[in-house]
Protein backbone atom coordinates (compact mmCIF):
# COMPACT_ATOMS: atom_id res chain seq x y z
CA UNK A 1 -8.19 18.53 31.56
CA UNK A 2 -9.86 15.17 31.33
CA UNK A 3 -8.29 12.36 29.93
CA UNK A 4 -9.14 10.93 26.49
CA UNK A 5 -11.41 8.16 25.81
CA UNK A 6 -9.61 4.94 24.48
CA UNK A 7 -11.56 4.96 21.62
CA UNK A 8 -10.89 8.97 21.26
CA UNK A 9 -7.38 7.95 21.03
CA UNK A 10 -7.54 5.65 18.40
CA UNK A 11 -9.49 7.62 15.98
CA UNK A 12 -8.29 11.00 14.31
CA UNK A 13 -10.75 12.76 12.33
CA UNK A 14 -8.05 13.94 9.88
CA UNK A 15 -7.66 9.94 8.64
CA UNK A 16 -11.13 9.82 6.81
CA UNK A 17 -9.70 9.76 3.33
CA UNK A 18 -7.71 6.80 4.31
CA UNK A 19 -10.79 4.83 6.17
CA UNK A 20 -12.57 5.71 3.00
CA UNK A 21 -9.75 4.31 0.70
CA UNK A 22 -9.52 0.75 3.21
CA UNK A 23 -13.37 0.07 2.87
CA UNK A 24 -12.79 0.70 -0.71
CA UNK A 25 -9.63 -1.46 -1.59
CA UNK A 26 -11.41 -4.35 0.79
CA UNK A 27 -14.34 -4.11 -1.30
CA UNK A 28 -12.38 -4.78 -4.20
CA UNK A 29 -10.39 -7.27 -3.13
CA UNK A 30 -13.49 -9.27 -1.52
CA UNK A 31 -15.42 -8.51 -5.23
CA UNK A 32 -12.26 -10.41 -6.76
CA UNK A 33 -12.51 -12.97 -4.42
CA UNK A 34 -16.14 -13.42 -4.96
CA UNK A 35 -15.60 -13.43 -8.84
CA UNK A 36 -13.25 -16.64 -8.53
CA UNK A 37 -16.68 -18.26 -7.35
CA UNK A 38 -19.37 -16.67 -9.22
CA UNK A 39 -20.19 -15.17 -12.68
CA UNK A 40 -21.03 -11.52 -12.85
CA UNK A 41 -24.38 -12.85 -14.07
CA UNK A 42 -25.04 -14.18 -10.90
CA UNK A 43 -23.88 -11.18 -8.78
CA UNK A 44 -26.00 -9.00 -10.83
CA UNK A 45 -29.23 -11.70 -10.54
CA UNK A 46 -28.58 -11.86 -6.35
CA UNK A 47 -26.57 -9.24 -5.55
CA UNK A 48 -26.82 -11.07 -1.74
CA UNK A 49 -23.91 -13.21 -2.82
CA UNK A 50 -21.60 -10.79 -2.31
CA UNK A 51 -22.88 -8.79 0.87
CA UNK A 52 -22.97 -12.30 2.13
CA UNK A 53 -19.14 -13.19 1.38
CA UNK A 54 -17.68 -9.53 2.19
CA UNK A 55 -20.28 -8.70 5.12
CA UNK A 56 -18.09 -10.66 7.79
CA UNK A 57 -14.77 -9.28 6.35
CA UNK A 58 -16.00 -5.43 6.36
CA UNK A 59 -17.57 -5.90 10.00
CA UNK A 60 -15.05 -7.79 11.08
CA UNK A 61 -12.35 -4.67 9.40
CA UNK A 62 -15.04 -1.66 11.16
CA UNK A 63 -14.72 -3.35 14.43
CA UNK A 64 -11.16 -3.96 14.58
CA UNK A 65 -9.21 -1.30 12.96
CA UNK A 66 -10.46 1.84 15.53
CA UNK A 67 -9.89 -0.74 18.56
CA UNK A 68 -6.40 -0.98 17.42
CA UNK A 69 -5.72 2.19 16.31
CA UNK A 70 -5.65 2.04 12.36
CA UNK A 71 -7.14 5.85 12.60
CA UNK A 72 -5.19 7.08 14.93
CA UNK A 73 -3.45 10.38 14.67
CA UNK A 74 -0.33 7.94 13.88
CA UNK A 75 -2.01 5.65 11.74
CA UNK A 76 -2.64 9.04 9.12
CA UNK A 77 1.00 10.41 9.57
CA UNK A 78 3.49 8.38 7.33
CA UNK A 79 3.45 5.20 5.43
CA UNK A 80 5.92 3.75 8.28
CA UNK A 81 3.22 3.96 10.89
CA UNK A 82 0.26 3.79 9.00
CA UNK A 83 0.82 -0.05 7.11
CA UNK A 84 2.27 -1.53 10.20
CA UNK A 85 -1.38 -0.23 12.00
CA UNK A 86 -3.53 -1.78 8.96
CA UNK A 87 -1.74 -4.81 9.24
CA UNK A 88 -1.72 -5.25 12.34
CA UNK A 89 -5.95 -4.39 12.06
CA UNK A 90 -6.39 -6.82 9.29
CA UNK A 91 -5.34 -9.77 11.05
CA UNK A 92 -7.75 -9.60 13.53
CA UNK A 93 -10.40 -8.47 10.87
CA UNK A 94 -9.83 -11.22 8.71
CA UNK A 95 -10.26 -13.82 11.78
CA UNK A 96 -13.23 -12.29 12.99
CA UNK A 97 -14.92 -12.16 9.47
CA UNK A 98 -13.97 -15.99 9.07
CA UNK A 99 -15.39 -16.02 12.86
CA UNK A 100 -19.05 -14.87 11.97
CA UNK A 101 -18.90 -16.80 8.48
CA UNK A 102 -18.65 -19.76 10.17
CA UNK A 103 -21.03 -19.11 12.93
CA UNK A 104 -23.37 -16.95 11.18
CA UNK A 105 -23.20 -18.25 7.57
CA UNK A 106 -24.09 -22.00 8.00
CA UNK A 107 -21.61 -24.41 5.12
CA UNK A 108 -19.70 -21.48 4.63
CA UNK A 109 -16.06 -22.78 6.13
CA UNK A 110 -12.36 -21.40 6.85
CA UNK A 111 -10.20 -23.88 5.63
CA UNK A 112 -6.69 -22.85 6.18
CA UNK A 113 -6.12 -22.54 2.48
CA UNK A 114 -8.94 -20.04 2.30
CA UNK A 115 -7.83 -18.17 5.71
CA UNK A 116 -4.31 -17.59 4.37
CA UNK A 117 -5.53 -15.98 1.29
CA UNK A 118 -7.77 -13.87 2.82
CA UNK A 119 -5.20 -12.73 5.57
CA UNK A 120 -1.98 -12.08 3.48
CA UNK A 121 -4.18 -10.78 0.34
CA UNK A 122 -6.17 -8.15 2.74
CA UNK A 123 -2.75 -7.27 4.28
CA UNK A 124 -1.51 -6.78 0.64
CA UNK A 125 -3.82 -4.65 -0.62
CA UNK A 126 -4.33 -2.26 2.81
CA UNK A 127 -0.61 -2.19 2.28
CA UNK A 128 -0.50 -0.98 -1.33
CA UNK A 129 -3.36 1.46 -1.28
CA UNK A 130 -1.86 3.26 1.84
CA UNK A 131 0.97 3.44 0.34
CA UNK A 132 -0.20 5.20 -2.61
CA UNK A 133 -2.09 7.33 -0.46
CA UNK A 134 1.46 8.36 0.61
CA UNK A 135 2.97 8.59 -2.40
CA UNK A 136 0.11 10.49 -4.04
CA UNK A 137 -0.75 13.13 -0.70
């Protein structure tokens, strides 16, 4: 029998609802963040503003969390596995998306004010909505 991919091993098709529920909860959390900066008036005139502040964030989340393994047949078994595993994906996440913002997204910096929030607010809410996932499955 061959030997599983590395990426095979890292994602388990039964952890959908939970990949679902962290694009969802970041989305959220990156609207709120976006709201502290702009009116829903202008979100609703240029609805760019906010693809443009959660874009890196969610790219930076889709290419880290299979790498390390937040949909992984552990990362869908129990709240004990499954936070550490976002955590440990959102770090990453969050310094890539601050990566390409910089890079990508001329004047728009990553003071360490602004990378703190984004790092222990993302871990916060991956935290609580998998854990309601538990609670609630």
């Amino acid at each position: 029998m061959a030997d599983k991919s590395f990426l095979e091993q890292r994602l388990d098709a039964s952890t959908w609802p939970i990949a679902v529920g962290d694009v969802a909860v970041l989305l959220a959390f990156l609207l709120a963040g976006t709201l502290q900066h702009s009116t829903v008036d202008q979100l609703l005139a240029d609805p760019g503003l906010y693809l443009v502040a959660a874009g890196p964030f969610v790219l930076g989340w889709l290419l880290c969390a299979p790498l390390i393994g937040a949909y992984s047949p552990g990362g869908g078994s129990a709240p004990n596995s499954s936070i550490p595993l976002a955590i440990r994906s959102w770090i990453p996440a969050a310094i890539v998306g601050m990566a390409i913002r910089v890079v990508a997204l001329r004047g728009r910096g990553a003071e360490a004010s602004f990378a703190a929030v984004m790092i222990v607010g993302g871990a916060a809410v991956l935290s609580a909505w998998r854990l309601l996932y538990f609670k609630l499955r």
